[in-house]
N, C-alpha and C. Protein backbone atom coordinates (compact mmCIF):
# COMPACT_ATOMS: atom_id res chain seq x y z
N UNK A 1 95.28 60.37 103.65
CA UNK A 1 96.31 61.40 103.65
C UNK A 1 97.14 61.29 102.38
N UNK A 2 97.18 62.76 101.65
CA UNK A 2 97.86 62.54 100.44
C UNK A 2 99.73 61.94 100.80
N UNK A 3 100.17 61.33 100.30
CA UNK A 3 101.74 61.35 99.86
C UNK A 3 102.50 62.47 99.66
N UNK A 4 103.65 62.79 100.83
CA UNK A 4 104.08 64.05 100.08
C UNK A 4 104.89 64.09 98.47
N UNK A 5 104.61 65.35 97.79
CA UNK A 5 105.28 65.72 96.80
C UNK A 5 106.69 65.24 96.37
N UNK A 6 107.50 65.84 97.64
CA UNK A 6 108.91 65.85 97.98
C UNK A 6 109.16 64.65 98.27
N UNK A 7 109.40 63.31 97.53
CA UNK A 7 110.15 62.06 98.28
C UNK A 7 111.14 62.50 98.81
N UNK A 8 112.25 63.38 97.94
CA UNK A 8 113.23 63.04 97.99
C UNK A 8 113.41 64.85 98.47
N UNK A 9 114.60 64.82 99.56
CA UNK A 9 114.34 66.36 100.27
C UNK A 9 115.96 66.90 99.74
N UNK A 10 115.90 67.84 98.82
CA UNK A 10 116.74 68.19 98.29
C UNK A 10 117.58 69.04 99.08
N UNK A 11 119.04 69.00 99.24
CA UNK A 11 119.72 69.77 100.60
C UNK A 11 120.90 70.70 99.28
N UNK A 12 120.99 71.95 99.37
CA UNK A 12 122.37 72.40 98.86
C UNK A 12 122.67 73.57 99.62
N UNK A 13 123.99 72.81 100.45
CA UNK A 13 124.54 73.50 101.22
C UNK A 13 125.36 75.11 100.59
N UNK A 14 125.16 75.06 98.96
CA UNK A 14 125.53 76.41 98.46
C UNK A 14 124.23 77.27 98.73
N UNK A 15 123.33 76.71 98.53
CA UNK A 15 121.81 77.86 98.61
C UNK A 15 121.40 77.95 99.93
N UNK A 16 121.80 77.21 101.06
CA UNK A 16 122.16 78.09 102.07
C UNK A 16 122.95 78.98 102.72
N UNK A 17 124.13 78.72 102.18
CA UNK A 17 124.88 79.97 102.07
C UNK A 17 125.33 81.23 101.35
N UNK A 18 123.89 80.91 100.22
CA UNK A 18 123.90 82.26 99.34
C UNK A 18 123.01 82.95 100.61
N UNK A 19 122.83 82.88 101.62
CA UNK A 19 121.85 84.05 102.50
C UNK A 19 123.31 84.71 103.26
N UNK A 20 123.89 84.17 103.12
CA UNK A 20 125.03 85.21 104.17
C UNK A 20 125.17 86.15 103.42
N UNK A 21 125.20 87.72 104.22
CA UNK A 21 125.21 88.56 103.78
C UNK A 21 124.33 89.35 102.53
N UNK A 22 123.01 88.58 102.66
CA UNK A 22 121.82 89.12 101.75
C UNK A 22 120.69 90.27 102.66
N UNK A 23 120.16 90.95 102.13
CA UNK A 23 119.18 91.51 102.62
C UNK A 23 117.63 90.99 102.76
N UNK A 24 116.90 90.74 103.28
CA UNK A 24 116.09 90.02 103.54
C UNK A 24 114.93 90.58 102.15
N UNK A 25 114.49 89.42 101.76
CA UNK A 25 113.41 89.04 100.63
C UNK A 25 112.10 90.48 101.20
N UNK A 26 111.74 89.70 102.40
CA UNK A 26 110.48 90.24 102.78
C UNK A 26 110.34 92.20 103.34
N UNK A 27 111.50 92.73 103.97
CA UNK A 27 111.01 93.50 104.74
C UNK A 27 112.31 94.84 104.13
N UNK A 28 113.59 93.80 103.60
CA UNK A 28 114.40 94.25 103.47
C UNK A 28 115.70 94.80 103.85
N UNK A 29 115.52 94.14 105.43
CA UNK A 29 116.29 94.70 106.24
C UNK A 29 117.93 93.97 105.63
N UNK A 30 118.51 94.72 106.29
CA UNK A 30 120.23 94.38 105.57
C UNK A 30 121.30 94.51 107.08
N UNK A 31 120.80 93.67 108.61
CA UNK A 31 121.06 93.78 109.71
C UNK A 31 121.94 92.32 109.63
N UNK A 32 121.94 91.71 109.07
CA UNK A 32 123.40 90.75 108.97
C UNK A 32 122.69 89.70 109.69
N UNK A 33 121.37 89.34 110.09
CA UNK A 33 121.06 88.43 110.81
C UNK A 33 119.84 87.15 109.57
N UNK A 34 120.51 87.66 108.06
CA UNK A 34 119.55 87.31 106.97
C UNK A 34 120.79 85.54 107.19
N UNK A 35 119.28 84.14 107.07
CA UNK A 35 119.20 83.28 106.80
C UNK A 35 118.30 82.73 105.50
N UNK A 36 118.83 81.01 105.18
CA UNK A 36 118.15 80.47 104.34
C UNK A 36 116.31 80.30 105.15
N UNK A 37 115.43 80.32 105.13
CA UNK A 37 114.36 79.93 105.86
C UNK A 37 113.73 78.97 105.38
N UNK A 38 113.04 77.95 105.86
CA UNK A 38 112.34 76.97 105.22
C UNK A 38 111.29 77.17 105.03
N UNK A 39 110.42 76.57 104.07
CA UNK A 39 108.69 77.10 104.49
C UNK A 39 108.50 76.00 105.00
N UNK A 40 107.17 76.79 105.68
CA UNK A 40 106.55 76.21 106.80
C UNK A 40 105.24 76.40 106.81
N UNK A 41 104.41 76.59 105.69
CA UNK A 41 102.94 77.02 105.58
C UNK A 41 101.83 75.94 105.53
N UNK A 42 101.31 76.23 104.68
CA UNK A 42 99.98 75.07 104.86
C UNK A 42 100.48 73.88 104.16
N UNK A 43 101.54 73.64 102.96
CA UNK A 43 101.64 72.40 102.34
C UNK A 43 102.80 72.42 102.62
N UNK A 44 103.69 72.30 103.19
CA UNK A 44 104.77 72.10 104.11
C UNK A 44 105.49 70.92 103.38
N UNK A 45 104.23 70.16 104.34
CA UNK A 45 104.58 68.80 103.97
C UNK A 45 104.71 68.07 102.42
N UNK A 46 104.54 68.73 101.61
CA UNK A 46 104.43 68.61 100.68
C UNK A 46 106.10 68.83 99.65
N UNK A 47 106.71 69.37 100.63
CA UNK A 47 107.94 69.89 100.41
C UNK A 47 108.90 69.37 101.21
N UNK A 48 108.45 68.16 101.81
CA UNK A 48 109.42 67.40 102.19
C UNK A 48 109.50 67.79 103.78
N UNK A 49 108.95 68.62 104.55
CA UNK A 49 108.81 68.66 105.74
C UNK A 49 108.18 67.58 106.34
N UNK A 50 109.01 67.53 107.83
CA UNK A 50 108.22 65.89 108.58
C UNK A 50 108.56 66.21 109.84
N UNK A 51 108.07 65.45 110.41
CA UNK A 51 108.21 65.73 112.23
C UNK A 51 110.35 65.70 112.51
N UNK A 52 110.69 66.77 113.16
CA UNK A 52 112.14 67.33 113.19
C UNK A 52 112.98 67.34 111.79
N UNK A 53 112.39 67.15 110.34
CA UNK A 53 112.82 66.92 108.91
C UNK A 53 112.57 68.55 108.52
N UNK A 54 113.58 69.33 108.10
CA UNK A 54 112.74 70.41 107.53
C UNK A 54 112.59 70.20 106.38
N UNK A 55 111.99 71.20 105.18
CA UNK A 55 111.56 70.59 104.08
C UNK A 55 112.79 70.91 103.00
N UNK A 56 112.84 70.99 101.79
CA UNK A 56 114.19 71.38 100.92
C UNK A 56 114.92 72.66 100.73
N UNK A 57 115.67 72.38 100.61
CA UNK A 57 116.22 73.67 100.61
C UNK A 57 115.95 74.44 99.65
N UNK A 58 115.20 73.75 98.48
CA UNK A 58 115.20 74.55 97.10
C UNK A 58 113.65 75.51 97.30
N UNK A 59 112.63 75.28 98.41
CA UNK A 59 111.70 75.93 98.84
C UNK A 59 111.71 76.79 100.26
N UNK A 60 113.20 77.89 100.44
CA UNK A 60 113.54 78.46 101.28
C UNK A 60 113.62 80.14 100.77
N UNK A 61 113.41 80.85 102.09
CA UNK A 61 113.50 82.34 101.86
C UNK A 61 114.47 82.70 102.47
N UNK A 62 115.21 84.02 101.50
CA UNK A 62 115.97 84.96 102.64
C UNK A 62 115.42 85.47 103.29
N UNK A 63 115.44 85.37 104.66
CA UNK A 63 114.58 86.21 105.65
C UNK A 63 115.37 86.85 106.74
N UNK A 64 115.67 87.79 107.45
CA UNK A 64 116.02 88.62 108.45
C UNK A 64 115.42 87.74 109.48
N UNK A 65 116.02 87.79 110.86
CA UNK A 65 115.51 87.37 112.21
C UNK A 65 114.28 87.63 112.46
N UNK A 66 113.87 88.76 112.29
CA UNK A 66 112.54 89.40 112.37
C UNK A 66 111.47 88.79 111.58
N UNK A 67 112.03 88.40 111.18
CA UNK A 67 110.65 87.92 109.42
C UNK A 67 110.72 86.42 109.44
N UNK A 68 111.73 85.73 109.80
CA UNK A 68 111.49 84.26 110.23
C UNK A 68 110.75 84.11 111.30
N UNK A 69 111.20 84.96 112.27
CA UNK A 69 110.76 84.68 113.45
C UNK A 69 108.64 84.90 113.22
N UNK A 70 108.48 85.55 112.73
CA UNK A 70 107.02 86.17 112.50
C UNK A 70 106.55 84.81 111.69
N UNK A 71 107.17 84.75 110.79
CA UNK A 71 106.89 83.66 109.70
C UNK A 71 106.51 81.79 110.50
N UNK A 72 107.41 81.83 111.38
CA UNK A 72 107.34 80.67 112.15
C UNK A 72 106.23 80.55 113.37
N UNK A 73 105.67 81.37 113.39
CA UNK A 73 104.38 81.51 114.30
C UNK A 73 103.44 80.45 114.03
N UNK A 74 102.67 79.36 115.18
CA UNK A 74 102.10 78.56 114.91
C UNK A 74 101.11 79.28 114.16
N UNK A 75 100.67 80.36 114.87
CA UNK A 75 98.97 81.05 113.74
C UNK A 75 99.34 81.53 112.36
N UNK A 76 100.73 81.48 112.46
CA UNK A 76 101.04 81.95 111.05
C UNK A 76 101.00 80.83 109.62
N UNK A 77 101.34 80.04 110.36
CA UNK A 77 101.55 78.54 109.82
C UNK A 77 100.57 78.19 108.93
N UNK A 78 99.32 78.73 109.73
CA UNK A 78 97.84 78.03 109.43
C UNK A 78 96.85 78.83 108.64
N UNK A 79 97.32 80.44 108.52
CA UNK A 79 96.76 80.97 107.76
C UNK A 79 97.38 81.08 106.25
N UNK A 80 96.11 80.86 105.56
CA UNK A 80 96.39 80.93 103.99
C UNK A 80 97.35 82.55 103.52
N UNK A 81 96.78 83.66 104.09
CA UNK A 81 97.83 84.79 103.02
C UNK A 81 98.65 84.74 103.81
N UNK A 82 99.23 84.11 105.11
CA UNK A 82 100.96 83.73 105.70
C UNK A 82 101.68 82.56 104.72
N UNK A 83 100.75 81.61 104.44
CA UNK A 83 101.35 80.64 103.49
C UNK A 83 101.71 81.26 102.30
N UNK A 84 100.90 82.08 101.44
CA UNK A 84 100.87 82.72 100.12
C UNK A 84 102.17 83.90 100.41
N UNK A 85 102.22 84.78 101.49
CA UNK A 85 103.33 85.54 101.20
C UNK A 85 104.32 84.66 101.44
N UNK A 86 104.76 83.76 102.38
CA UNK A 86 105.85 82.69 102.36
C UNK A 86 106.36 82.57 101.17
N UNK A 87 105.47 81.75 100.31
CA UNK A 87 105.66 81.41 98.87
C UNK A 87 106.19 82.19 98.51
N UNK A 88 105.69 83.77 98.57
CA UNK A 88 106.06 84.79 97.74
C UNK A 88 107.70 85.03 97.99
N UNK A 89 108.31 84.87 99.23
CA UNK A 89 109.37 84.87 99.53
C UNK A 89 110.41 84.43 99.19
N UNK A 90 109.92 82.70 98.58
CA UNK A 90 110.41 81.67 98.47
C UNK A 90 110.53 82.24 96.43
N UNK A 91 109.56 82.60 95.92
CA UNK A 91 110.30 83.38 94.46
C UNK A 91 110.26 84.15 94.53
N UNK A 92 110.70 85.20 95.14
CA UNK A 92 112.06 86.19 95.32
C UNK A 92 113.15 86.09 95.86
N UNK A 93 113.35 85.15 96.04
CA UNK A 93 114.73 84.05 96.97
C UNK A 93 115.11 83.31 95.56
N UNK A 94 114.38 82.70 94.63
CA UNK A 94 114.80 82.11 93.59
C UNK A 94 115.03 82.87 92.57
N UNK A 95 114.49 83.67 92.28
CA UNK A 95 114.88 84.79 91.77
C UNK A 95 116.08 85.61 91.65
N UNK A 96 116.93 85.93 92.91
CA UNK A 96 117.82 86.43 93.09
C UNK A 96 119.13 85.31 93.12
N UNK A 97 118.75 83.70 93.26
CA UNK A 97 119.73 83.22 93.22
C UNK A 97 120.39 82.81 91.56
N UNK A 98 119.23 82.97 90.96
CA UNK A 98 118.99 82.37 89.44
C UNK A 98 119.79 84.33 88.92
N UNK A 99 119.53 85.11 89.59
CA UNK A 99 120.45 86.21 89.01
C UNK A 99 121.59 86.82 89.52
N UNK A 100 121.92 85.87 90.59
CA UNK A 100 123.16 85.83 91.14
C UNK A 100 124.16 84.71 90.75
N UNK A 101 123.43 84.27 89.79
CA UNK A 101 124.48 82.85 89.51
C UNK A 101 124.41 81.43 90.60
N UNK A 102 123.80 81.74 91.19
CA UNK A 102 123.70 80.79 92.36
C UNK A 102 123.11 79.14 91.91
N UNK A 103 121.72 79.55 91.04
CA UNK A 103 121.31 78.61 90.14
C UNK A 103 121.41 79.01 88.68
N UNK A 104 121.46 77.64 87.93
CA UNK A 104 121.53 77.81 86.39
C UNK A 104 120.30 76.96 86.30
């Protein structure tokens, strides 16, 4: 079993609270129920996820209730284009924080 990536699981409690009051990455919705999301796809673990550990915060999406909730599906977990749009989520989440000032 490889070693994960992530020794060290990076937490910033500002880039989870750049989701308050965002519109969701994926679907777009703007229903006030937008969170930081973690990924949760095929290399997970790789990102610092572990049994009750989620993984960093710096590999999280804005997502709406709706779109986490879909996203967190065990079958979702396991398929490759659920992992790949995840990702995709996860830079357009960095994206907007890097042009919101959020990151430098």
């Amino acid at each position: 079993m490889r070693k994960p990536v992530a020794s060290n699981i990076f937490r910033s409690k500002k880039i989870r609270d750049s989701a308050r009051d965002q519109s969701c990455v994926r679907c777009g919705s703007d229903d006030g129920t937008v969170v930081l999301c973690h990924y949760t796809g095929l290399r997970q673990h790789q990102y610092g996820k572990g049994k009750g550990i989620k993984g960093s915060d710096i590999i999280g999406a804005h997502l709406c209730y709706t779109c986490h909730t879909e996203m967190d599906q065990p079958q979702q977990r396991k398929s490759i284009e659920a992992s790949e749009e995840f990702l995709h989520c996860v830079a357009l989440t960095l994206i907007r924080l890097v042009e919101q000032g959020v990151l430098k």
